[in-house]
Structure formats: C-alpha cells, structure tokens
PDB file of N, CA and C in Angstrom:
ATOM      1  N   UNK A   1      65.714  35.619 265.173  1.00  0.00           N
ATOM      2  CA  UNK A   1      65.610  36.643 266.182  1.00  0.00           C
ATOM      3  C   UNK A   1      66.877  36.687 267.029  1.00  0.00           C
ATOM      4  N   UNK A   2      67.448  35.284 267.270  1.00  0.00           N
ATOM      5  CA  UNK A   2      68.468  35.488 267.942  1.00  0.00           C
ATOM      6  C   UNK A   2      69.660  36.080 267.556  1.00  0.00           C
ATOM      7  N   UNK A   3      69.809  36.110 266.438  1.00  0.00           N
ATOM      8  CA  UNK A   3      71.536  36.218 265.444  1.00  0.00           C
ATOM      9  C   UNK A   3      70.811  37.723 266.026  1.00  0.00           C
ATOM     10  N   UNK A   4      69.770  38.078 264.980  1.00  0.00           N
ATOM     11  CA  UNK A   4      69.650  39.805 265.573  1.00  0.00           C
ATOM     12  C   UNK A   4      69.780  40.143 266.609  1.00  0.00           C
ATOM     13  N   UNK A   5      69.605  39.947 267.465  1.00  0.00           N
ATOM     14  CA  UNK A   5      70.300  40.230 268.844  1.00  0.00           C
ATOM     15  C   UNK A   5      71.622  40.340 269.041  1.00  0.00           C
ATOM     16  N   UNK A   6      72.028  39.084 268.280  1.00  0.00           N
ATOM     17  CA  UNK A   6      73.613  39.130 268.734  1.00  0.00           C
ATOM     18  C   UNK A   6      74.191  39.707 267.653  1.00  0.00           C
ATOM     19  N   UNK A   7      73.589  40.689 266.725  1.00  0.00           N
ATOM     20  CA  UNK A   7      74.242  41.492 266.045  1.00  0.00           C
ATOM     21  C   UNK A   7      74.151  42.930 266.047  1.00  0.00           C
ATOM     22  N   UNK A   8      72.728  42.732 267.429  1.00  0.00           N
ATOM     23  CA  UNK A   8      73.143  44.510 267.966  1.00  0.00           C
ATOM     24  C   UNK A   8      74.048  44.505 269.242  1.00  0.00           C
ATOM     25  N   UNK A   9      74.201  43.390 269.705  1.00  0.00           N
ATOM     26  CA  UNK A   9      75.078  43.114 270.539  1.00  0.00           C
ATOM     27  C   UNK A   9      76.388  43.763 270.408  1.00  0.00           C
ATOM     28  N   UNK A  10      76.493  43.446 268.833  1.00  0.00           N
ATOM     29  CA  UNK A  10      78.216  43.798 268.369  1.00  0.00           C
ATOM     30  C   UNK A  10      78.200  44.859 268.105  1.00  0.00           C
ATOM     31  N   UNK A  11      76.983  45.671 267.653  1.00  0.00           N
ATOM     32  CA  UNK A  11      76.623  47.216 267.381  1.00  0.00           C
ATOM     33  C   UNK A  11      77.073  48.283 267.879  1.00  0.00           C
ATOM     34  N   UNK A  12      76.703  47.291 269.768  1.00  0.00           N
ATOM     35  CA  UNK A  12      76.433  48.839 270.722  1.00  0.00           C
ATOM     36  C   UNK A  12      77.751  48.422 271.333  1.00  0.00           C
ATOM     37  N   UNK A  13      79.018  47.471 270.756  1.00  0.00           N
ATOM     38  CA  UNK A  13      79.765  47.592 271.365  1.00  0.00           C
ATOM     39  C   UNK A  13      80.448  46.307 272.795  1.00  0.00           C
ATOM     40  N   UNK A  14      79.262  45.325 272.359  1.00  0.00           N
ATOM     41  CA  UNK A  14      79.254  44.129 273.575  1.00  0.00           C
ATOM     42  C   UNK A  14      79.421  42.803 272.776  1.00  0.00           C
ATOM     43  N   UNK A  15      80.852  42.494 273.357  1.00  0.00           N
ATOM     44  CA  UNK A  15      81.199  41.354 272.957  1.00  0.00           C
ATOM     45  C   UNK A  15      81.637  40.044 273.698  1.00  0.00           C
ATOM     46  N   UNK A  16      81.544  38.742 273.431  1.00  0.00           N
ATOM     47  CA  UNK A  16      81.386  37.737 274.008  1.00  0.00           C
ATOM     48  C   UNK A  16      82.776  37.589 274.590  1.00  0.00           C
ATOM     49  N   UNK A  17      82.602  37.026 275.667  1.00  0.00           N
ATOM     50  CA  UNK A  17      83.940  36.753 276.372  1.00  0.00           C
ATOM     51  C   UNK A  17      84.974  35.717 275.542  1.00  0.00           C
ATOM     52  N   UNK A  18      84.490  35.321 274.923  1.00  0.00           N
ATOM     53  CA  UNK A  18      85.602  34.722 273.804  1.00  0.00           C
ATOM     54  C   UNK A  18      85.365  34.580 272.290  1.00  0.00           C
ATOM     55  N   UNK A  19      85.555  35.535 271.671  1.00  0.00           N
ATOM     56  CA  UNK A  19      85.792  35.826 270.234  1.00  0.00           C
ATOM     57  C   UNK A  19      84.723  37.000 269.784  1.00  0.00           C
ATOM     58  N   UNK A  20      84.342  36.935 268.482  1.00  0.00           N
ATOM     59  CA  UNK A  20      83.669  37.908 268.312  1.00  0.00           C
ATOM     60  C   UNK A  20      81.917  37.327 267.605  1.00  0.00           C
ATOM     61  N   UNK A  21      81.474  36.631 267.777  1.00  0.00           N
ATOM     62  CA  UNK A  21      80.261  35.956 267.348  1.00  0.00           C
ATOM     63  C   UNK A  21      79.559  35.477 268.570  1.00  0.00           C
ATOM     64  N   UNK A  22      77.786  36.185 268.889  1.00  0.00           N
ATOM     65  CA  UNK A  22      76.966  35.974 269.756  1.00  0.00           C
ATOM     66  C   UNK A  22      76.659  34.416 269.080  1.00  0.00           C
ATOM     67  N   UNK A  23      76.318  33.446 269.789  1.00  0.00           N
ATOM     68  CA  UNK A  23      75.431  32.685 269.178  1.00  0.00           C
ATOM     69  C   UNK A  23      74.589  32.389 269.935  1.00  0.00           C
ATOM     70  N   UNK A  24      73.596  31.808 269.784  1.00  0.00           N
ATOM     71  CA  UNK A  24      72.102  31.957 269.975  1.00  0.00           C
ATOM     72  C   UNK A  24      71.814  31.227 271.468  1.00  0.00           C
ATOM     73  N   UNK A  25      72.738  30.601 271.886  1.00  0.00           N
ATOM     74  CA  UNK A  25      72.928  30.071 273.514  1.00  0.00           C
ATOM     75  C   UNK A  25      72.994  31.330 274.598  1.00  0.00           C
ATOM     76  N   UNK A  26      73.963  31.961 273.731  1.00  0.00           N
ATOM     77  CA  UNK A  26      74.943  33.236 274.668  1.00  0.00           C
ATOM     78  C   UNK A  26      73.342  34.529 274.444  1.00  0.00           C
ATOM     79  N   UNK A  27      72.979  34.548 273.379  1.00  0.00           N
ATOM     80  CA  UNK A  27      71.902  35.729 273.679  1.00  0.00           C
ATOM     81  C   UNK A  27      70.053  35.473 273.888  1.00  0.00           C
ATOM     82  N   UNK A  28      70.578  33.853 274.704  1.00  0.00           N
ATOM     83  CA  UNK A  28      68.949  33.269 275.078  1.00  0.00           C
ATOM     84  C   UNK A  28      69.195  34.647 276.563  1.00  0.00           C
ATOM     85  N   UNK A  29      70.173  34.649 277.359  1.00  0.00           N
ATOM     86  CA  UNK A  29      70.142  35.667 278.794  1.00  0.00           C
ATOM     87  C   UNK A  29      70.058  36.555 278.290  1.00  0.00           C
ATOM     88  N   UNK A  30      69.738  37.028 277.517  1.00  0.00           N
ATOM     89  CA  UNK A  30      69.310  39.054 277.202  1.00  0.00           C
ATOM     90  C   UNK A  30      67.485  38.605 276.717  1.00  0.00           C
ATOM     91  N   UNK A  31      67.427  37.605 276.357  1.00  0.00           N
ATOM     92  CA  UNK A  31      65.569  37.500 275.755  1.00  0.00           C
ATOM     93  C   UNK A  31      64.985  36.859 277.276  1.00  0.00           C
ATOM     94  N   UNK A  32      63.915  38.412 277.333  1.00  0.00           N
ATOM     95  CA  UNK A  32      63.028  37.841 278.015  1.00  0.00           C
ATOM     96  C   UNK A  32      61.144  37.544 277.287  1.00  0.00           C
ATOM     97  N   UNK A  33      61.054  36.507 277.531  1.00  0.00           N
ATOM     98  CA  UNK A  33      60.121  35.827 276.836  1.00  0.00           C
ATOM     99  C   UNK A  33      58.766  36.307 277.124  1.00  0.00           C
ATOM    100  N   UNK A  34      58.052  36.767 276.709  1.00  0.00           N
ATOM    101  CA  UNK A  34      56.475  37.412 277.330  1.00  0.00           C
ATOM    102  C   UNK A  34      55.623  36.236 277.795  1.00  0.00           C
ATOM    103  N   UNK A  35      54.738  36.376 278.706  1.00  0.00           N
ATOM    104  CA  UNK A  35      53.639  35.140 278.741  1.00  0.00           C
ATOM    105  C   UNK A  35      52.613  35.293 277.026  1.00  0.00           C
ATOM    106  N   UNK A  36      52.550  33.932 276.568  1.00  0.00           N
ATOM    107  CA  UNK A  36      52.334  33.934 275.028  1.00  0.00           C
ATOM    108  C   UNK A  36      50.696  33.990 275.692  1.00  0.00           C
ATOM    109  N   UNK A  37      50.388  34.034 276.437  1.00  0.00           N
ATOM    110  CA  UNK A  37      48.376  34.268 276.987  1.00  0.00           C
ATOM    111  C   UNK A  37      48.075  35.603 276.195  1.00  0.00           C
ATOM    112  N   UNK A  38      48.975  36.549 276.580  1.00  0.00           N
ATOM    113  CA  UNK A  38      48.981  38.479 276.110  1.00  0.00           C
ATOM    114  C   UNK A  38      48.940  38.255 274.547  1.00  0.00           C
ATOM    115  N   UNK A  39      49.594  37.729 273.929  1.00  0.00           N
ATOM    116  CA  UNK A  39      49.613  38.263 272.235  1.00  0.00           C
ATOM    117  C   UNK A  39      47.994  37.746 271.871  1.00  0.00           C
ATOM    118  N   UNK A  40      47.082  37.479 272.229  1.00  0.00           N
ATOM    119  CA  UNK A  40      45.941  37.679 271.696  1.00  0.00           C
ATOM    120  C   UNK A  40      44.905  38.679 271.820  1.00  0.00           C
ATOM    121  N   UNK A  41      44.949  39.102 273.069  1.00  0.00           N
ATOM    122  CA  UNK A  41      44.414  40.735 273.498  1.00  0.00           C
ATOM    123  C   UNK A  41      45.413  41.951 273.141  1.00  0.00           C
ATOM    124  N   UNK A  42      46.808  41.528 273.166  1.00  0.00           N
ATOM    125  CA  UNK A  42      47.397  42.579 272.541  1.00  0.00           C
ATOM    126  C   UNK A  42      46.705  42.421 270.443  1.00  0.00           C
ATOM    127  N   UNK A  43      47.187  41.716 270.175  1.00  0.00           N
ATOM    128  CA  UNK A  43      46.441  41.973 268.442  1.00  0.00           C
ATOM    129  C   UNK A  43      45.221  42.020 268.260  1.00  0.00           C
ATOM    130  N   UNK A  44      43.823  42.271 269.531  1.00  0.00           N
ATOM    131  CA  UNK A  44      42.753  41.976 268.937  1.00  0.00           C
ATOM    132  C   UNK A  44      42.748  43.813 269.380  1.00  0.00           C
ATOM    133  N   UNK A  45      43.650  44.354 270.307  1.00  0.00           N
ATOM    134  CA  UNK A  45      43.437  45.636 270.433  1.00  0.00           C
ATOM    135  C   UNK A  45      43.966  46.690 269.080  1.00  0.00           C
ATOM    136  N   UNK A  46      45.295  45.938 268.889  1.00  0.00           N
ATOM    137  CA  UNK A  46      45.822  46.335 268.001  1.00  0.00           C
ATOM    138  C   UNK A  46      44.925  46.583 266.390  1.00  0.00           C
ATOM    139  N   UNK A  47      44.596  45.312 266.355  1.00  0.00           N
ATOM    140  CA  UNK A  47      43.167  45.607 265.136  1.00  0.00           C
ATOM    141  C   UNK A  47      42.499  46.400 265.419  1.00  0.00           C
ATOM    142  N   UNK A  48      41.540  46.463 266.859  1.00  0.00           N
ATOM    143  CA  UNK A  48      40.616  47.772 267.205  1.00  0.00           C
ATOM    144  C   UNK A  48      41.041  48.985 266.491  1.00  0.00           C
ATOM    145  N   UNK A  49      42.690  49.438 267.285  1.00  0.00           N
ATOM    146  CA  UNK A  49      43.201  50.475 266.715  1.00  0.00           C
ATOM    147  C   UNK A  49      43.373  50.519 265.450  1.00  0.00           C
ATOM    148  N   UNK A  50      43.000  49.928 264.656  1.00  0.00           N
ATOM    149  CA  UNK A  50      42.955  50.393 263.209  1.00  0.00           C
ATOM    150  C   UNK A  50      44.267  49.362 262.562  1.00  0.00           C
ATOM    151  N   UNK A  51      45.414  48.973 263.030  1.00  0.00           N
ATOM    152  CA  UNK A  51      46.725  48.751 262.634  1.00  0.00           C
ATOM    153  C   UNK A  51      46.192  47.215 261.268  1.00  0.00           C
ATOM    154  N   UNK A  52      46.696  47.449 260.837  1.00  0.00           N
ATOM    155  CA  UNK A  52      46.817  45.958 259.394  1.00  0.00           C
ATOM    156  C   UNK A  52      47.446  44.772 260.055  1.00  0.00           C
ATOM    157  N   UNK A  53      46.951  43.575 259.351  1.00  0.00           N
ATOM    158  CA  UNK A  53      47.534  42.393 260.117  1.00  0.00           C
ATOM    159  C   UNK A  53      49.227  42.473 260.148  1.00  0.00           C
ATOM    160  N   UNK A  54      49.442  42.708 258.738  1.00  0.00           N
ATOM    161  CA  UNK A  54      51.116  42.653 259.183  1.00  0.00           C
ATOM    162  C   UNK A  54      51.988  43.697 259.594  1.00  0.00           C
ATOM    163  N   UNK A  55      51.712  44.837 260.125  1.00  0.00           N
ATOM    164  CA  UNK A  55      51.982  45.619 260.984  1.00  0.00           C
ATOM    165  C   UNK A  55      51.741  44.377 262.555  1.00  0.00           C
ATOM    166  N   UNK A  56      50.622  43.737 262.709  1.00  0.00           N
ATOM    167  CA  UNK A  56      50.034  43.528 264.000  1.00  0.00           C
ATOM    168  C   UNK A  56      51.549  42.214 264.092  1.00  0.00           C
ATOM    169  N   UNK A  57      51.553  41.880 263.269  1.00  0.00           N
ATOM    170  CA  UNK A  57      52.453  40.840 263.093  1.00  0.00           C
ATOM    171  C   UNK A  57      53.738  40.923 263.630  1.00  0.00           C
ATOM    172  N   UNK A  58      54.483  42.198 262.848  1.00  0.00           N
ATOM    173  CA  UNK A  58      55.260  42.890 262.826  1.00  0.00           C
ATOM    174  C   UNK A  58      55.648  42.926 264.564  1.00  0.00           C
ATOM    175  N   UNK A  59      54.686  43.703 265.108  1.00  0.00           N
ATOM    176  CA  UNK A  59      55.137  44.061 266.658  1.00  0.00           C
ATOM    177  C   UNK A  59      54.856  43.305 267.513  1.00  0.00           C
ATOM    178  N   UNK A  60      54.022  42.105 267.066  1.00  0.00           N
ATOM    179  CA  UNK A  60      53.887  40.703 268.645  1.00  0.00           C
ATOM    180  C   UNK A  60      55.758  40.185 267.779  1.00  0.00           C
ATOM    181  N   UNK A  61      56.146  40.093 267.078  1.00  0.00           N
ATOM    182  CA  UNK A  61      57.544  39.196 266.785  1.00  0.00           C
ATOM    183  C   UNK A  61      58.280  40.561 267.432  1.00  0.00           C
ATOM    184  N   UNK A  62      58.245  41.803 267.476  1.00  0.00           N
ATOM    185  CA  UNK A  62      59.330  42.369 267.908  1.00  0.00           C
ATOM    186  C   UNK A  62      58.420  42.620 269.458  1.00  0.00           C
ATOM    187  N   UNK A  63      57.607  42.120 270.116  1.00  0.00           N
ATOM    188  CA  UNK A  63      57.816  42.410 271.323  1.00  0.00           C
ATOM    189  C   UNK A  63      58.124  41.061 271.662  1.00  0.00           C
ATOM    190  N   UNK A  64      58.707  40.189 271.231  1.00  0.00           N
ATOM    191  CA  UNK A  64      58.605  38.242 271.517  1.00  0.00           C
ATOM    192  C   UNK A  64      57.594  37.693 272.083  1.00  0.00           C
ATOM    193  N   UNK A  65      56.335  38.050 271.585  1.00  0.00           N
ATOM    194  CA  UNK A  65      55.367  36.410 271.116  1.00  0.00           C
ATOM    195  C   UNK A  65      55.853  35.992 269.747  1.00  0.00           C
ATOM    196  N   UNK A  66      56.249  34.551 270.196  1.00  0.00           N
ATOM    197  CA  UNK A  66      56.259  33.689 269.009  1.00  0.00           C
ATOM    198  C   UNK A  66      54.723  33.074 268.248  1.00  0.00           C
ATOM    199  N   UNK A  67      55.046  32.938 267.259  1.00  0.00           N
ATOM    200  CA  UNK A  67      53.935  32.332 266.266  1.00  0.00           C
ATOM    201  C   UNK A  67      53.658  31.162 266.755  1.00  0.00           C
ATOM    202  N   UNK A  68      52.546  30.639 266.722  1.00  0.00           N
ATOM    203  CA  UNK A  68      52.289  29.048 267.111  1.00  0.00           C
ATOM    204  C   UNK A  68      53.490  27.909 266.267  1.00  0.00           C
ATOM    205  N   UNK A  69      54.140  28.428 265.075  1.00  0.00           N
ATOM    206  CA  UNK A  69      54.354  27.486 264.684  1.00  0.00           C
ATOM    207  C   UNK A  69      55.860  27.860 264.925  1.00  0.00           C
ATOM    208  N   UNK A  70      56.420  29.126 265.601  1.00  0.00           N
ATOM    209  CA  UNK A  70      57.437  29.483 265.923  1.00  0.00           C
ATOM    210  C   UNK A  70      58.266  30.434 265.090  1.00  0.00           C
ATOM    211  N   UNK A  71      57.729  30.739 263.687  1.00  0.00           N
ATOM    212  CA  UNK A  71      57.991  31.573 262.851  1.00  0.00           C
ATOM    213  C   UNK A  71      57.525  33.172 262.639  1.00  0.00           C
ATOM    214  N   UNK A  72      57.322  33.664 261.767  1.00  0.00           N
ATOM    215  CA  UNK A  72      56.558  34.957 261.677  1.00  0.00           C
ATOM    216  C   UNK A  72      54.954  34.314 261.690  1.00  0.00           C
ATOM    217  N   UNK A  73      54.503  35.786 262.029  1.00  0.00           N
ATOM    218  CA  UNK A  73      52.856  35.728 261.902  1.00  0.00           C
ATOM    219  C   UNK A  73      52.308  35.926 260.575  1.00  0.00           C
ATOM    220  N   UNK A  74      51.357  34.751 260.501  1.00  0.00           N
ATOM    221  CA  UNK A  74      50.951  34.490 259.355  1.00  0.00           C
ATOM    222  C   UNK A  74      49.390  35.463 259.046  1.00  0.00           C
ATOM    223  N   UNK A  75      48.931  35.875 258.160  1.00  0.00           N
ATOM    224  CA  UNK A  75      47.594  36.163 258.491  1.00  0.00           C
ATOM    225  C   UNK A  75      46.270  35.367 258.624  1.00  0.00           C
ATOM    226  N   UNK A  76      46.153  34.420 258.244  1.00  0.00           N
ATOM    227  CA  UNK A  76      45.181  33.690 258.817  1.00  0.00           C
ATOM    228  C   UNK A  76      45.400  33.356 260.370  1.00  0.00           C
ATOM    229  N   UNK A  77      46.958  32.725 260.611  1.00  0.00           N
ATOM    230  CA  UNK A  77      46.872  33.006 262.346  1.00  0.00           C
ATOM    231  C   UNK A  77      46.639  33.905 262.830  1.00  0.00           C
ATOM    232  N   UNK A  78      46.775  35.133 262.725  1.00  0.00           N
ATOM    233  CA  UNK A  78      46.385  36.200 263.079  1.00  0.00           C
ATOM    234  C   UNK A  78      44.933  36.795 263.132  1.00  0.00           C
ATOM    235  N   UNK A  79      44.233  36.163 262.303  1.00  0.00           N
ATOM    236  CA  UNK A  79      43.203  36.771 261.682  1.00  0.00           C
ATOM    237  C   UNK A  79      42.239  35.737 263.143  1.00  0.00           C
ATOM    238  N   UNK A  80      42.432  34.567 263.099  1.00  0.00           N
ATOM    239  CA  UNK A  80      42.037  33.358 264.125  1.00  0.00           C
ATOM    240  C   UNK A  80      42.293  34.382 265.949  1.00  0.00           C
ATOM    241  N   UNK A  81      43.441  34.826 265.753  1.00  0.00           N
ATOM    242  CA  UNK A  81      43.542  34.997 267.129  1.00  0.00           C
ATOM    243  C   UNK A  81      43.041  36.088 267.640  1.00  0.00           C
ATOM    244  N   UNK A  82      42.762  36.664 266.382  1.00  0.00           N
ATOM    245  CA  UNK A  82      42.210  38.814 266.659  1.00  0.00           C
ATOM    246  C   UNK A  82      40.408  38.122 266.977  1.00  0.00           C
ATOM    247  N   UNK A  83      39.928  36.810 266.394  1.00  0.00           N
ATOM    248  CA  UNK A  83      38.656  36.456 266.351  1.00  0.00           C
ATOM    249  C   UNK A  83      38.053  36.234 267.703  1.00  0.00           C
ATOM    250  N   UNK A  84      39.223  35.492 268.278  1.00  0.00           N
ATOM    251  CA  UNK A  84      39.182  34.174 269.318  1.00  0.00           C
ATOM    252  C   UNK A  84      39.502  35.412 270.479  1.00  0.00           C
ATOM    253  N   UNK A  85      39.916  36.558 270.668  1.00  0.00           N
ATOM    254  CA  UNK A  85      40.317  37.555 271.704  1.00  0.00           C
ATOM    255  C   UNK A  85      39.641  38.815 271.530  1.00  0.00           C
ATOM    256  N   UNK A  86      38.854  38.750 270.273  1.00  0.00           N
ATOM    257  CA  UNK A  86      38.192  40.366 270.316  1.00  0.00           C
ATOM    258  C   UNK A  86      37.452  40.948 271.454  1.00  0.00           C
ATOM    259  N   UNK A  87      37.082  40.032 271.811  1.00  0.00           N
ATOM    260  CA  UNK A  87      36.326  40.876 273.600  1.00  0.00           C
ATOM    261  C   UNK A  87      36.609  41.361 274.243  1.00  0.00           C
ATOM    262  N   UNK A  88      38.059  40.220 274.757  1.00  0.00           N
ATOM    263  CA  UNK A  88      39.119  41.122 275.422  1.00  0.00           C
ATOM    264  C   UNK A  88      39.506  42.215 274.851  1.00  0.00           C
ATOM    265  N   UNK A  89      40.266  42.525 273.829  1.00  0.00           N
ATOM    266  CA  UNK A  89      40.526  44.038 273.695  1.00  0.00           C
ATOM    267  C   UNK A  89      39.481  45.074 273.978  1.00  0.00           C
ATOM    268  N   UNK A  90      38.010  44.749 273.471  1.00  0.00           N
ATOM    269  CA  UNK A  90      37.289  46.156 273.712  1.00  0.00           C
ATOM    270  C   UNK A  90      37.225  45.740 275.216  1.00  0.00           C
ATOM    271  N   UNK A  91      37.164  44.526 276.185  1.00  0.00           N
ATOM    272  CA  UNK A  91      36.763  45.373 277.275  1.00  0.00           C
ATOM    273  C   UNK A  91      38.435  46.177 278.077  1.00  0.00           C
ATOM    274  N   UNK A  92      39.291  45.838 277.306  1.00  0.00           N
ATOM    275  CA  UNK A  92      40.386  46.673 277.984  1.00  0.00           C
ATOM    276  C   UNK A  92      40.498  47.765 277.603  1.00  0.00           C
ATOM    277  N   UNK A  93      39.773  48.354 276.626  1.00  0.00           N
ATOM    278  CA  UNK A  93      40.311  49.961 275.361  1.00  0.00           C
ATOM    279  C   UNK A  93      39.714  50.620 276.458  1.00  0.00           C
TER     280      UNK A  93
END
C-alpha cells in the first residue's frame, strides 16, 4: 500500500526532498489510518447492500482497514466479521 502511494506521489508530480523514490517512512505522513472498530459495520453494511466479499474486501484495503493479519481480505475473514457485525449494519441502514 505504501510503494502505491509513493507512486502516485510521483504521478501527480510530488517528489521527495532528496531524490526521486517515496519510501514507505516518507509516505507513513500522507496515510491516515481509520479506527479498525468501523471495518466491521462498514462490511456487514456493505454485504446488506448486496456488494460480494471481494469487492467488500476490495474497499475496507482501499479505505485503510487493514486485515487482521495485515494483508488483503481474505473471505473467510470477512465472512467472520460481516457475521460478528451484522446488527450493526441493519441498525445503521
């Protein structure tokens, strides 16, 4: 996640004060980290809405919840956390 960052970094034109490579120190100050409490009412809503696990997957890694194990979302984790939070989403829809 981080290199990607620091390779839209170089995209839009923003480069490090010394040379031309973000590394993953320099683009921890552009990530802001979500409270990881939300990615379980966010994917149990997200299921409500109809969306597939790896779509659901898909957008807790691009809004930054990390995976428990720090990687992509797996579907059985997923499948555990849409279980363990389904209440919450319907009482927020």
């Amino acid at each position: 996640m981080l290199h990607a960052i620091g390779e839209r970094l170089l995209e839009e034109g923003l480069y490090p004060v010394l040379g031309n490579v973000w590394y993953a120190s320099q683009t921890m100050d552009f990530v802001q980290v979500p409270d990881p409490s939300g990615a379980g009412p966010l994917a149990a809503k997200l299921r409500a809405d109809g969306l597939a696990l790896v779509e659901i997957g898909r957008r807790l890694n691009y809004q930054g919840y990390m995976s428990p194990g720090g990687g992509l979302w797996d579907r059985k984790t997923l499948s555990n956390l849409i279980a363990l939070h389904a209440g919450e989403a319907i009482a927020t829809a």
